[in-house]
Structure formats: structure tokens, C-alpha cells
N, C-alpha and C. Protein backbone atom coordinates (compact mmCIF):
# COMPACT_ATOMS: atom_id res chain seq x y z
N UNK A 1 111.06 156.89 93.61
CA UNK A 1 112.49 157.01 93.77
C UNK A 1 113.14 155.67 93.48
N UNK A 2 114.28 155.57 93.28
CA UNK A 2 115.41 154.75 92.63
C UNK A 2 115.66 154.37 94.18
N UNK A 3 116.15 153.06 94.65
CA UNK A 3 116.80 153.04 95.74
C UNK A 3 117.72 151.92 95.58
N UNK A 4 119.10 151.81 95.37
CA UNK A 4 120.11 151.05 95.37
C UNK A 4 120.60 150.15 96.90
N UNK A 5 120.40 148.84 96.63
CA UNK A 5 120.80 147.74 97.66
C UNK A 5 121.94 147.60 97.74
N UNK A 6 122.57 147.65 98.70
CA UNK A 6 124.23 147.47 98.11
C UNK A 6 124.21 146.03 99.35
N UNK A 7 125.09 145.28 98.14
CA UNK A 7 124.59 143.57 98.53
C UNK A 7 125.26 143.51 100.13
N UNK A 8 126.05 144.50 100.48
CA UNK A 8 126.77 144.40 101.71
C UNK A 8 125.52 144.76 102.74
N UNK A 9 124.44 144.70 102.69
CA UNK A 9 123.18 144.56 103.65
C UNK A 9 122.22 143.38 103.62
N UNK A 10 122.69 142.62 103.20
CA UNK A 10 121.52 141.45 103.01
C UNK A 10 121.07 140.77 104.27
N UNK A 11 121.82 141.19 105.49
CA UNK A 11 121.76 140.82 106.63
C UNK A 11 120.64 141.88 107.02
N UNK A 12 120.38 143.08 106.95
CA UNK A 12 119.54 144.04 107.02
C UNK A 12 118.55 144.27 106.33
N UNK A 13 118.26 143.23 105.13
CA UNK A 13 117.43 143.50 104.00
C UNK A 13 116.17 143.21 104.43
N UNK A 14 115.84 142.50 105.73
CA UNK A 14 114.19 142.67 106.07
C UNK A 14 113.71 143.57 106.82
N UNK A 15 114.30 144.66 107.76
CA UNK A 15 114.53 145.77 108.04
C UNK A 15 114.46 146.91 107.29
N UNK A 16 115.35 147.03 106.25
CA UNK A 16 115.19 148.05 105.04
C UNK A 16 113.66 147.75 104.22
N UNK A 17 113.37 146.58 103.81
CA UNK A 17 112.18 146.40 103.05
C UNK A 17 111.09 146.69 103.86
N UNK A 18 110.90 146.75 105.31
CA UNK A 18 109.85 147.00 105.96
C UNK A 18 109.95 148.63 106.15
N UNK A 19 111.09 149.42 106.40
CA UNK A 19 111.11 150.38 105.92
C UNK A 19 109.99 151.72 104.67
N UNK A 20 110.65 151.04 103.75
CA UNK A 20 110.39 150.98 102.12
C UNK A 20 108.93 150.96 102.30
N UNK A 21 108.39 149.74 103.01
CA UNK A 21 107.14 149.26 102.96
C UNK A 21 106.00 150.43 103.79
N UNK A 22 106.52 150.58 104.74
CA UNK A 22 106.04 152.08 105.46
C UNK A 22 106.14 152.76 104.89
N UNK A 23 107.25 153.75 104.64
CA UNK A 23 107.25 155.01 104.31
C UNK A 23 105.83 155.22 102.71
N UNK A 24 105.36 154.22 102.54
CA UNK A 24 104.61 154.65 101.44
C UNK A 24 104.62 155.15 100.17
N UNK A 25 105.47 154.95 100.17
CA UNK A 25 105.98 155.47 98.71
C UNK A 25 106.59 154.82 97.70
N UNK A 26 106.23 154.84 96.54
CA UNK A 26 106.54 153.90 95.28
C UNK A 26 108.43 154.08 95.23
N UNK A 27 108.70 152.72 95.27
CA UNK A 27 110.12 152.56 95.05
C UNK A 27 110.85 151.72 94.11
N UNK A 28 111.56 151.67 93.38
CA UNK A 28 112.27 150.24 92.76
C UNK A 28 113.53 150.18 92.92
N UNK A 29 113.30 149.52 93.30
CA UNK A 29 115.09 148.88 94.40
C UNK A 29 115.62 148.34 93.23
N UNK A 30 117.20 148.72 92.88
CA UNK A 30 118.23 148.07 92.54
C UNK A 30 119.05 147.09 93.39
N UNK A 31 119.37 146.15 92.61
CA UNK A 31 120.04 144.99 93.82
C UNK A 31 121.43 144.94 93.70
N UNK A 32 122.38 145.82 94.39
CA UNK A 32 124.01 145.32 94.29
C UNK A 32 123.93 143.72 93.83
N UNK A 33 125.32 143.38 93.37
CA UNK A 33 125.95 142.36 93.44
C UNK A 33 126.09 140.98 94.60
N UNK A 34 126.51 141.79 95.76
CA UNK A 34 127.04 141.51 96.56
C UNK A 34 127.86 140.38 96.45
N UNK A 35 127.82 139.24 97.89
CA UNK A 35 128.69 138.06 97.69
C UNK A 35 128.66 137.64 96.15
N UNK A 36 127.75 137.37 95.48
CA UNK A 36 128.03 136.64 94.11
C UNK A 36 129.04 137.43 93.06
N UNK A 37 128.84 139.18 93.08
CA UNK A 37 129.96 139.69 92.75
C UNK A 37 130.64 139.55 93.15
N UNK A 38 131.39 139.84 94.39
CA UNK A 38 132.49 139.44 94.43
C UNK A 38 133.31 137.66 94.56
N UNK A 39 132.17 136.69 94.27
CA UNK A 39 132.47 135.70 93.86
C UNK A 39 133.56 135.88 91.96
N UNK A 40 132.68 136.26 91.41
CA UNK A 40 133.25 137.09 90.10
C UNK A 40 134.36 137.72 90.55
N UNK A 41 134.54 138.66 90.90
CA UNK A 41 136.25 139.47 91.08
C UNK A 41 136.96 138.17 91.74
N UNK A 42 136.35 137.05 92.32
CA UNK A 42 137.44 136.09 92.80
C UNK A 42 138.30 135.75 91.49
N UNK A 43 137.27 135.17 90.64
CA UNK A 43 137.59 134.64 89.48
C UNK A 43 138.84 134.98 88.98
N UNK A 44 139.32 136.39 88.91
CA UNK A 44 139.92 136.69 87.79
C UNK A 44 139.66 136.71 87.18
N UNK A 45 138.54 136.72 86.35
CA UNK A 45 137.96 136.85 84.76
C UNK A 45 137.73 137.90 85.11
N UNK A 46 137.77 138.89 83.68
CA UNK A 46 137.68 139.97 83.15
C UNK A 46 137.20 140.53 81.76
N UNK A 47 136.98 141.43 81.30
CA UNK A 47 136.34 141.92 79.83
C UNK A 47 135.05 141.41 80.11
N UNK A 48 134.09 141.37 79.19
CA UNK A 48 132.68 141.15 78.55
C UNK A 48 132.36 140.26 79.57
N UNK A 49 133.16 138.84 79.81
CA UNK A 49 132.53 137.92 80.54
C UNK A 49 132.30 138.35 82.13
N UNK A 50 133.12 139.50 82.49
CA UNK A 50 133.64 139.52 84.04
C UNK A 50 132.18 140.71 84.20
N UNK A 51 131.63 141.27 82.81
CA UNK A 51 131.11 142.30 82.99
C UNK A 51 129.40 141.63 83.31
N UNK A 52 129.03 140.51 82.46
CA UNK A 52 127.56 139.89 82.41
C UNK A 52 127.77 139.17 83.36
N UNK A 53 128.61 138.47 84.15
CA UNK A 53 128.26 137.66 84.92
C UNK A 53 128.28 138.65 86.44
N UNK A 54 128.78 139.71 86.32
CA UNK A 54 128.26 140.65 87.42
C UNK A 54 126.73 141.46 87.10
N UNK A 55 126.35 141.52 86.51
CA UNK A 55 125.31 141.85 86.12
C UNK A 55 123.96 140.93 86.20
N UNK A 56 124.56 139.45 86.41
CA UNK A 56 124.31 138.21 86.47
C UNK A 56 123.81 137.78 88.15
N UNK A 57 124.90 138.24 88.59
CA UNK A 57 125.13 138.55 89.93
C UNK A 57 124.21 139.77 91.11
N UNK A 58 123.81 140.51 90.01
CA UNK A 58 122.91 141.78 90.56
C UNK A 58 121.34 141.21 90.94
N UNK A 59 121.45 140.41 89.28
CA UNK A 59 120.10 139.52 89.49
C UNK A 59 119.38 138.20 90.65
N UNK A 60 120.66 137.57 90.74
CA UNK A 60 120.59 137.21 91.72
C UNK A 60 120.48 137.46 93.10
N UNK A 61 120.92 138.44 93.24
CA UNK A 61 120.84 139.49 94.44
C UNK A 61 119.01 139.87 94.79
N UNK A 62 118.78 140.35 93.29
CA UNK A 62 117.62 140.50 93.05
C UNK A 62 116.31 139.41 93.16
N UNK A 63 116.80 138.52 92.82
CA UNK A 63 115.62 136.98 93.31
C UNK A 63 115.58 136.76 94.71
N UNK A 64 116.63 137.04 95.96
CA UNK A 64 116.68 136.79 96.77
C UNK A 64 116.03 137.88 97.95
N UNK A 65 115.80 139.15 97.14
CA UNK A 65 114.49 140.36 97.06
C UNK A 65 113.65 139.58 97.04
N UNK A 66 113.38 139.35 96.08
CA UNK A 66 111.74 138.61 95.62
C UNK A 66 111.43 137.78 96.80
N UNK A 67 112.23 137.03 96.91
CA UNK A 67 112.03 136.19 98.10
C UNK A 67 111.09 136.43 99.25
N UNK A 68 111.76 137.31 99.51
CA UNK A 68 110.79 138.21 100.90
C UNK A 68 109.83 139.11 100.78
N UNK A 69 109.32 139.09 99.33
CA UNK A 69 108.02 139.21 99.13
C UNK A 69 108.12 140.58 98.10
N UNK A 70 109.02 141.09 97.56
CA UNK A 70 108.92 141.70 97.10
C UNK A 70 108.75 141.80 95.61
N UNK A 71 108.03 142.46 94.90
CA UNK A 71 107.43 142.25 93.25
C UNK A 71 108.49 142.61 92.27
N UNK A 72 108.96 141.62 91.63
CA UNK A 72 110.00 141.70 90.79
C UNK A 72 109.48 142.16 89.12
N UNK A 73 110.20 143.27 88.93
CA UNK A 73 110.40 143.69 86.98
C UNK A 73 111.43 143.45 86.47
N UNK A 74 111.39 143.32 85.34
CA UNK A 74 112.56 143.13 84.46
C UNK A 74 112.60 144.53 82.94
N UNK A 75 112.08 145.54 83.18
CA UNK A 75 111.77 146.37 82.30
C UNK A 75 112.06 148.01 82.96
N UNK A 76 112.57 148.85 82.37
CA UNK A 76 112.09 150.44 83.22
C UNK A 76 110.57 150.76 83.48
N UNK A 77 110.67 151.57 84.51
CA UNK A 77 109.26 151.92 84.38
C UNK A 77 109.22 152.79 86.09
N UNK A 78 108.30 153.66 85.75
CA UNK A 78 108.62 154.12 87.31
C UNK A 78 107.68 153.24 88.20
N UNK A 79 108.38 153.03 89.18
CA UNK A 79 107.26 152.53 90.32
C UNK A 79 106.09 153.06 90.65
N UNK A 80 104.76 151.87 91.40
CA UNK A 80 103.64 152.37 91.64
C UNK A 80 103.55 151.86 93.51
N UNK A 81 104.61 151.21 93.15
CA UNK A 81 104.80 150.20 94.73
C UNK A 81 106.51 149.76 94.83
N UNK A 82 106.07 149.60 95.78
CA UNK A 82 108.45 148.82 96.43
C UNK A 82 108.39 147.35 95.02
N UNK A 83 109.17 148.08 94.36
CA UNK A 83 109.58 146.74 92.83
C UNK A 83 110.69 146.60 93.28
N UNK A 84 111.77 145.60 92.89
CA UNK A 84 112.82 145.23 92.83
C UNK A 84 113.05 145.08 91.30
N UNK A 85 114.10 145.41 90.42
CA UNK A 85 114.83 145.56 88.88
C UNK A 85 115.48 144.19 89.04
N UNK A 86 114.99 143.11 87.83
CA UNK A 86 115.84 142.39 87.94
C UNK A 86 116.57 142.69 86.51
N UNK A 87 118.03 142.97 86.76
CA UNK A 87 118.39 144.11 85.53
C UNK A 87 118.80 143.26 84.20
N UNK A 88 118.99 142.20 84.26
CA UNK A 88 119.95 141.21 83.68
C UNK A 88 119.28 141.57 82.34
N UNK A 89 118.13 140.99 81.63
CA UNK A 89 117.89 141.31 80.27
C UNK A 89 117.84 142.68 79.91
N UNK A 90 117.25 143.31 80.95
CA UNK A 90 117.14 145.30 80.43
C UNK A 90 118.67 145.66 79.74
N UNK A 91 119.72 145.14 80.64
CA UNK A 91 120.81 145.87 80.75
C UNK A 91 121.45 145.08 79.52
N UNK A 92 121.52 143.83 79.26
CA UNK A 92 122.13 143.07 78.07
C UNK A 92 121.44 143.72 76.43
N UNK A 93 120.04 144.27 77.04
CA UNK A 93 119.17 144.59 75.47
C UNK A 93 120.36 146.23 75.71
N UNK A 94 119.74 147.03 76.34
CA UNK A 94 120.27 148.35 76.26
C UNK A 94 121.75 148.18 76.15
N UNK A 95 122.46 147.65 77.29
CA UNK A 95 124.15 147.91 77.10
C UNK A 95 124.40 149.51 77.04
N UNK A 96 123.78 149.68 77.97
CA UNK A 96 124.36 151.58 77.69
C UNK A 96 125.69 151.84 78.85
N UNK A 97 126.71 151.00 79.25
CA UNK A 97 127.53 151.59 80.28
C UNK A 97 128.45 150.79 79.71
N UNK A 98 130.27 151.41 79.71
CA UNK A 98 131.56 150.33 79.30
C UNK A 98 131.48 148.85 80.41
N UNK A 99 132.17 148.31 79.73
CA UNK A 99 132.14 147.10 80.35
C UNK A 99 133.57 146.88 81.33
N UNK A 100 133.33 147.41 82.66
CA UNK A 100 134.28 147.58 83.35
C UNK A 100 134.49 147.18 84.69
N UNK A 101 135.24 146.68 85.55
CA UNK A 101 135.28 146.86 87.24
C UNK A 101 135.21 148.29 87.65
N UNK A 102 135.22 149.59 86.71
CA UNK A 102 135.43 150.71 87.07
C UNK A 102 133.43 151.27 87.52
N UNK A 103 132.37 150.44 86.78
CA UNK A 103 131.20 150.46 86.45
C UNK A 103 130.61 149.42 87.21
N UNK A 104 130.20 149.14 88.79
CA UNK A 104 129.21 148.62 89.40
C UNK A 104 127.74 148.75 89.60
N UNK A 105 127.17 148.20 90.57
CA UNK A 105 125.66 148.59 90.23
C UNK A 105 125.49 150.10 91.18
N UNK A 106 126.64 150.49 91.74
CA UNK A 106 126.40 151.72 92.03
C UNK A 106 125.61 152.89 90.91
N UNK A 107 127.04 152.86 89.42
CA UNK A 107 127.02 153.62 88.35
C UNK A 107 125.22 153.38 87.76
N UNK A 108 125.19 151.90 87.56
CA UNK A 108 124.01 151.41 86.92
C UNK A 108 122.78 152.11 87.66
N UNK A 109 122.61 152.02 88.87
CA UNK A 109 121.54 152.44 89.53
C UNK A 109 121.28 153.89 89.37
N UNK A 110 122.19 155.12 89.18
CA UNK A 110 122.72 155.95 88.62
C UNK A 110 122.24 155.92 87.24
N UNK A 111 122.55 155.54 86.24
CA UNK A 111 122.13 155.60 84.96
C UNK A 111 120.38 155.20 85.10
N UNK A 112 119.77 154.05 85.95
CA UNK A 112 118.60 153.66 85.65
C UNK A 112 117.46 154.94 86.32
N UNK A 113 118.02 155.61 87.50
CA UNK A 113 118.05 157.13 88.35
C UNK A 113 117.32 157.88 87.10
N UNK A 114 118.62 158.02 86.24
CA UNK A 114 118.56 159.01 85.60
C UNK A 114 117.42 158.56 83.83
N UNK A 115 117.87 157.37 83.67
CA UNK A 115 116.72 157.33 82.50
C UNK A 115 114.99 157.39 83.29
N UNK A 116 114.70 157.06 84.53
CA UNK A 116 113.45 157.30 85.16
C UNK A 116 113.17 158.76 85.31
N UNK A 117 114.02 159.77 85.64
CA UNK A 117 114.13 161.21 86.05
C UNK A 117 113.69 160.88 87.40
N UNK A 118 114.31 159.96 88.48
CA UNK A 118 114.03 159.74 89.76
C UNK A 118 115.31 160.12 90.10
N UNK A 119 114.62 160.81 91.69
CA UNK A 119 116.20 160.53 92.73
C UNK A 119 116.21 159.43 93.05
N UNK A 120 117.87 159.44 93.91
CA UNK A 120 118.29 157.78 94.06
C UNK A 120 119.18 158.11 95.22
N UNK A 121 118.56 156.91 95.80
CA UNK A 121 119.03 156.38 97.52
C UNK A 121 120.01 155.74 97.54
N UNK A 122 121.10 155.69 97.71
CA UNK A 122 121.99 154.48 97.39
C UNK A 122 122.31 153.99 98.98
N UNK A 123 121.82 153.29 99.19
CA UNK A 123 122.10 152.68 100.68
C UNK A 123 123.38 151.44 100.48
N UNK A 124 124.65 151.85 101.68
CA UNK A 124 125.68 151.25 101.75
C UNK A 124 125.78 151.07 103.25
N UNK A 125 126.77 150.18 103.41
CA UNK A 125 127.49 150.17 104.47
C UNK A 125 128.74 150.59 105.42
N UNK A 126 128.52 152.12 104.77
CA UNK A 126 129.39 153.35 105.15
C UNK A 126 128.52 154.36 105.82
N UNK A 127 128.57 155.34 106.13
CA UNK A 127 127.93 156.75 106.54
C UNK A 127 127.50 157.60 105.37
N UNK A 128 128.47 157.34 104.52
CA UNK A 128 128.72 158.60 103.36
C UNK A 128 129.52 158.43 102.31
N UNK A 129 129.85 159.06 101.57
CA UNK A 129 131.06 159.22 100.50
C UNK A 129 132.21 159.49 101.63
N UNK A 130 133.57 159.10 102.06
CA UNK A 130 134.37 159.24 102.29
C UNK A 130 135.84 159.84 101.27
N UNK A 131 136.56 160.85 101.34
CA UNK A 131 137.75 160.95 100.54
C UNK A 131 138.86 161.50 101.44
N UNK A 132 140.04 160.91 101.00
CA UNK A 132 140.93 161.48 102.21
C UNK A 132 140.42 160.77 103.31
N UNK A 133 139.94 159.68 103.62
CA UNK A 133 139.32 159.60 105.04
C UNK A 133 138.16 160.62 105.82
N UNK A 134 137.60 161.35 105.33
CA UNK A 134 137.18 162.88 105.78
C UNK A 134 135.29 162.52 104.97
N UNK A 135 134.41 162.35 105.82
CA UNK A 135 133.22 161.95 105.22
C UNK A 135 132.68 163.37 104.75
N UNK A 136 132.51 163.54 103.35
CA UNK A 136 131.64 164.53 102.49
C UNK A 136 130.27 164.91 102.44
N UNK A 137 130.04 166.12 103.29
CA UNK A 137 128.21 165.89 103.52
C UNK A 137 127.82 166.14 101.49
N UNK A 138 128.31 167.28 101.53
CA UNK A 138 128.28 167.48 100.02
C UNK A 138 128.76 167.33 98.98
N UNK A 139 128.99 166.69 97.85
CA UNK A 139 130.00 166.36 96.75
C UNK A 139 129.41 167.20 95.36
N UNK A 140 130.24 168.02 95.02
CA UNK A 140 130.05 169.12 93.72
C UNK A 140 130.51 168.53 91.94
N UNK A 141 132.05 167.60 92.68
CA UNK A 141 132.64 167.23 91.37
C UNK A 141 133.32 165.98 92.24
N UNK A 142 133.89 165.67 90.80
CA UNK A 142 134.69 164.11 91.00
C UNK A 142 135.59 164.48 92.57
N UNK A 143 136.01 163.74 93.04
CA UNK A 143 136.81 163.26 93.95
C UNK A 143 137.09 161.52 94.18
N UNK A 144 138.08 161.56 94.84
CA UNK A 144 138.74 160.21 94.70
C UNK A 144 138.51 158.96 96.26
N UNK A 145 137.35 158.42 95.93
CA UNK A 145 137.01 157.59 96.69
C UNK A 145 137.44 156.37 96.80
N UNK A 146 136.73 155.27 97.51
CA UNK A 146 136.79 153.89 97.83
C UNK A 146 135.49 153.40 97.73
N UNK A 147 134.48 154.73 98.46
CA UNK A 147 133.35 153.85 98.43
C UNK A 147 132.33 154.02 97.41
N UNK A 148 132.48 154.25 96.72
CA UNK A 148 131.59 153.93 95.41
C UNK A 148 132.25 153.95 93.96
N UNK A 149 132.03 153.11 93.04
CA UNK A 149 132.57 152.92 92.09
C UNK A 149 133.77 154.13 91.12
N UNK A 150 134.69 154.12 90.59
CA UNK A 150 135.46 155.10 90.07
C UNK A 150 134.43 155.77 89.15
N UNK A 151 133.08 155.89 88.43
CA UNK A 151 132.43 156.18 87.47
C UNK A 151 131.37 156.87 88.23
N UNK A 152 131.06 156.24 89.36
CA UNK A 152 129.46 157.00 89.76
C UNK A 152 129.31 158.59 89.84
N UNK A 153 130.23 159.25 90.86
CA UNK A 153 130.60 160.40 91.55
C UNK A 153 130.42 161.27 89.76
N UNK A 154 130.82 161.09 88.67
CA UNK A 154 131.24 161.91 87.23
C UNK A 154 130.20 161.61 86.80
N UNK A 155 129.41 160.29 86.76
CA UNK A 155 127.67 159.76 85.96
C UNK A 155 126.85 160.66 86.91
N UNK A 156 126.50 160.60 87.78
CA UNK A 156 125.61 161.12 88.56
C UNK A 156 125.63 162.51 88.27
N UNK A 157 126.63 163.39 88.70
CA UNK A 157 126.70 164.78 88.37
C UNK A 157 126.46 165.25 86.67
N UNK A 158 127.16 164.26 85.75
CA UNK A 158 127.06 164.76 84.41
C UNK A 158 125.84 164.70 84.22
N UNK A 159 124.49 163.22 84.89
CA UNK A 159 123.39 163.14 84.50
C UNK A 159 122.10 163.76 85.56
N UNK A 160 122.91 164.57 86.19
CA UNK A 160 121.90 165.41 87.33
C UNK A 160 121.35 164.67 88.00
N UNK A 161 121.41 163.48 88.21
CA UNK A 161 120.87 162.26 89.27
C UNK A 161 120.98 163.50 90.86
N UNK A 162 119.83 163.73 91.49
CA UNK A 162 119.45 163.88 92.99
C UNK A 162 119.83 162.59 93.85
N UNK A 163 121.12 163.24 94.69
CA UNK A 163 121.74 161.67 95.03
C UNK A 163 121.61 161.25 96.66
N UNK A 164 121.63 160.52 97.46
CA UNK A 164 121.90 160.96 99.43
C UNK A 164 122.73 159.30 98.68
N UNK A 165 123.85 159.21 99.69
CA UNK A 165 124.60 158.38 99.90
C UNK A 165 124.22 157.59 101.57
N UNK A 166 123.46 156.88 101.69
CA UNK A 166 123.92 156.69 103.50
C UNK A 166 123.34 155.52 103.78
N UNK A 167 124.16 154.92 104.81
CA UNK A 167 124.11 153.87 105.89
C UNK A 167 122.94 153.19 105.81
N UNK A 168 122.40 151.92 105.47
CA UNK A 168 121.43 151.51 105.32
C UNK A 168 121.92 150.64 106.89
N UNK A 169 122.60 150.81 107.36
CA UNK A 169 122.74 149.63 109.00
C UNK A 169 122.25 150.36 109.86
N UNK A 170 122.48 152.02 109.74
CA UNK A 170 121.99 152.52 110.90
C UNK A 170 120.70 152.57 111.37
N UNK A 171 120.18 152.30 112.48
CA UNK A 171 118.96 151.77 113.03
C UNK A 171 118.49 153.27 112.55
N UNK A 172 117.07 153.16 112.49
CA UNK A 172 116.00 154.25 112.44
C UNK A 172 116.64 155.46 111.08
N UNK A 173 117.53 155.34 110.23
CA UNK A 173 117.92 155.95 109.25
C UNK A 173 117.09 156.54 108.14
N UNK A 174 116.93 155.37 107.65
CA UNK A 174 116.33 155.37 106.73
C UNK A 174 114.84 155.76 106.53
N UNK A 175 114.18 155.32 107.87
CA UNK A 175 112.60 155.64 107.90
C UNK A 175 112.88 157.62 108.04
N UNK A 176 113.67 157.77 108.76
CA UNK A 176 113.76 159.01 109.04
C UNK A 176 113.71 160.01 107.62
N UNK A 177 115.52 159.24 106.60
CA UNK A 177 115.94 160.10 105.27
C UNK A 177 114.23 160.06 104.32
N UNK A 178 112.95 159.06 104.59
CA UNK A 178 111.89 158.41 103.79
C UNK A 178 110.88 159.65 104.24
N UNK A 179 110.82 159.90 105.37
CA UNK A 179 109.97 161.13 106.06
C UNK A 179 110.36 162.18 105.44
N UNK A 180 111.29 162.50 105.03
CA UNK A 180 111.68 164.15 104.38
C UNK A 180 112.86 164.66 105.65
N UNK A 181 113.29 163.80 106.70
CA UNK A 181 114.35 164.34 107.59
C UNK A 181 115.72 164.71 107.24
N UNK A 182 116.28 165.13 107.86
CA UNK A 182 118.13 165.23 107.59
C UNK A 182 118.66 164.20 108.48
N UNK A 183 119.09 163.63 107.57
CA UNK A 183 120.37 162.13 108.30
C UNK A 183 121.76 162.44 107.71
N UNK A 184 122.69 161.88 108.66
CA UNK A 184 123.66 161.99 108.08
C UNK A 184 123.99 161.36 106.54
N UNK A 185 125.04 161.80 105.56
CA UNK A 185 125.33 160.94 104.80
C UNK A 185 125.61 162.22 103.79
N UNK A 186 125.59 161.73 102.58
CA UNK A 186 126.52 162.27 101.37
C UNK A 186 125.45 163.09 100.49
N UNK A 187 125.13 163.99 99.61
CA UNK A 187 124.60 164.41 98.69
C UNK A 187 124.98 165.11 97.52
N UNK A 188 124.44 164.61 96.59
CA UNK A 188 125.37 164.95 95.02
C UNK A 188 123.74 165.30 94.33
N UNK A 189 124.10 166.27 94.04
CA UNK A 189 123.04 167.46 92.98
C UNK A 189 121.55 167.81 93.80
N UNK A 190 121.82 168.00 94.75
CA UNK A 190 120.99 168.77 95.76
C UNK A 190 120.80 170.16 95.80
């Protein structure tokens, strides 16, 4: 399975990796942005440059994975063990997504989902997809969020990505969603 870091857990990221590390099962973690992205949206830069240096930013996210012991790629490939994507050259050779603030590593993790034919975990620091304020156990078609990129919710469904949206803070979550349980949170093409 695909499992997306969303950089807003890095405080939780030795928790989640020990997780990962139990449940037994081959994973390759995508690494949000986090602080270093949104170091970038400080900027004000935008177009091409605003687009690689977030992408730039993912990677970095991604070394700081490695860090804590986890085995870093730079290539697709399905997992045999918990990998971390460090996406920066894959994604500069391929370039398969517009170059947008509308396109985070939500969408990306999503597209990389879907060129593996893996489902994908996207762990955030929400419960769920929220719209209207009103958390979505199930999502069918587009709707108009906050918490995940304007592109993911339309990529995911157009590319049949098997999706759970949920809470990577909540204690005991994740080992649970890793067992085959029902946790709260979001699902798109279930």
C-alpha cells in the first residue's frame, strides 16, 4: 500500500513508523511537504519554480524519514518493506501532474497510488474529508473541501485509487485501520 505523510505529523512520525513497522506489511510512504512547503507558499513564488521547490520540499520531508531508520527510493516500484519515495528526480523525469498550488503531495501520492495499482492511506491531521463543516464517511464525486488539495477528491476517483482519509494523531488508529478494522475517517472508491 501507498501511505501518504502529511508533513503536519512529524511530531508523530515515530509513532506512525512503528506502526507501519508492526502491522507487517510492505509500505512506501510518501512524504508531504510540510514546514518546508509551506516555507515555499511564504515566498510568494509561483509557476514552475513554486512547483519544484515544493516537490523539493517533499524530499526533504523525506530525508528526515530516512533519518529514523527508514529505507529510502527514488524510483516506483511496489514495496517489499516500509520505503519512504524520495520523489524529487521520479517526479522532475516523469512530470505527469500541472504545475500548481491546486496539486500537493496529496494529488501526487494519488497519482503514485495509482501508477503502483496500490491503495492509499493518506494520513492527516483531520478525522476525515470535511465539506460544509460536516465530516464525509463516504465521498462518490468532487465536493468542495479544505482538507485536501482542490485536484485530489477528481484524481483519485477518475484514477480508481482505493482511498481511507484519517487522523494519523489519533492514538491506536492506525494500527487498528493496518489490522483490517473500521476507524473513523473518509473513503473514496471503496
Amino acid at each position: 500500500m501507498v501511505v501518504k505523510l502529511g508533513g503536519s505529523l512529524m511530531d508523530h512520525l515515530e509513532l506512525i513508523i512503528q506502526s507501519l513497522y508492526r502491522s507487517g506489511r510492505p509500505v512506501l510512504i510518501v512524504p508531504g511537504g510540510g514546514r518546508f512547503a509551506d516555507l515555499v507558499r511564504e515566498t510568494g513564488i509561483s509557476g514552475d519554480a513554486a512547483h519544484w521547490m515544493a516537490i523539493a520540499a517533499m524530499e526533504q520531508t523525506g530525508w528526515y524519514i530516512v533519518s529514523k531508520g527508514v529505507r529510502p527510493i527514488t524510483f516506483l516500484r511496489v514495496p517489499s518493506r516500509v520505503e519512504v519515495l524520495l520523489p524529487y528526480t521520479l517526479l522532475r523525469s516523469a512530470d505527469p501532474l500541472p504545475r500548481s498550488w491546486d496539486i500537493t503531495s496529496d494529488t501526487i501520492s494519488a497519482w503514485i497510488a495509482s501508477r503502483l495499482s496500490l491503495p492509499l492511506i493518506l494520513l492527516k491531521s483531520v478525522d476525515g474529508i470535511r465539506s460544509g463543516g460536516i465530516l464525509q464517511d463516504r465521498i462518490a464525486g468532487d465536493l468542495p473541501t479544505e482538507d485536501v488539495d482542490p485536484c485530489f477528491i477528481r484524481y483519485v476517483i477518475a484514477s480508481g485509487v482505493k482511498t481511507m482519509v484519517v487522523n494519523g494523531r489519533a492514538p491506536g488508529r492506525l494500527d487498528l485501520l493496518l489490522e483490517g478494522g473500521k476507524v473513523p475517517g473518509t473513503t473514496i472508491g471503496f
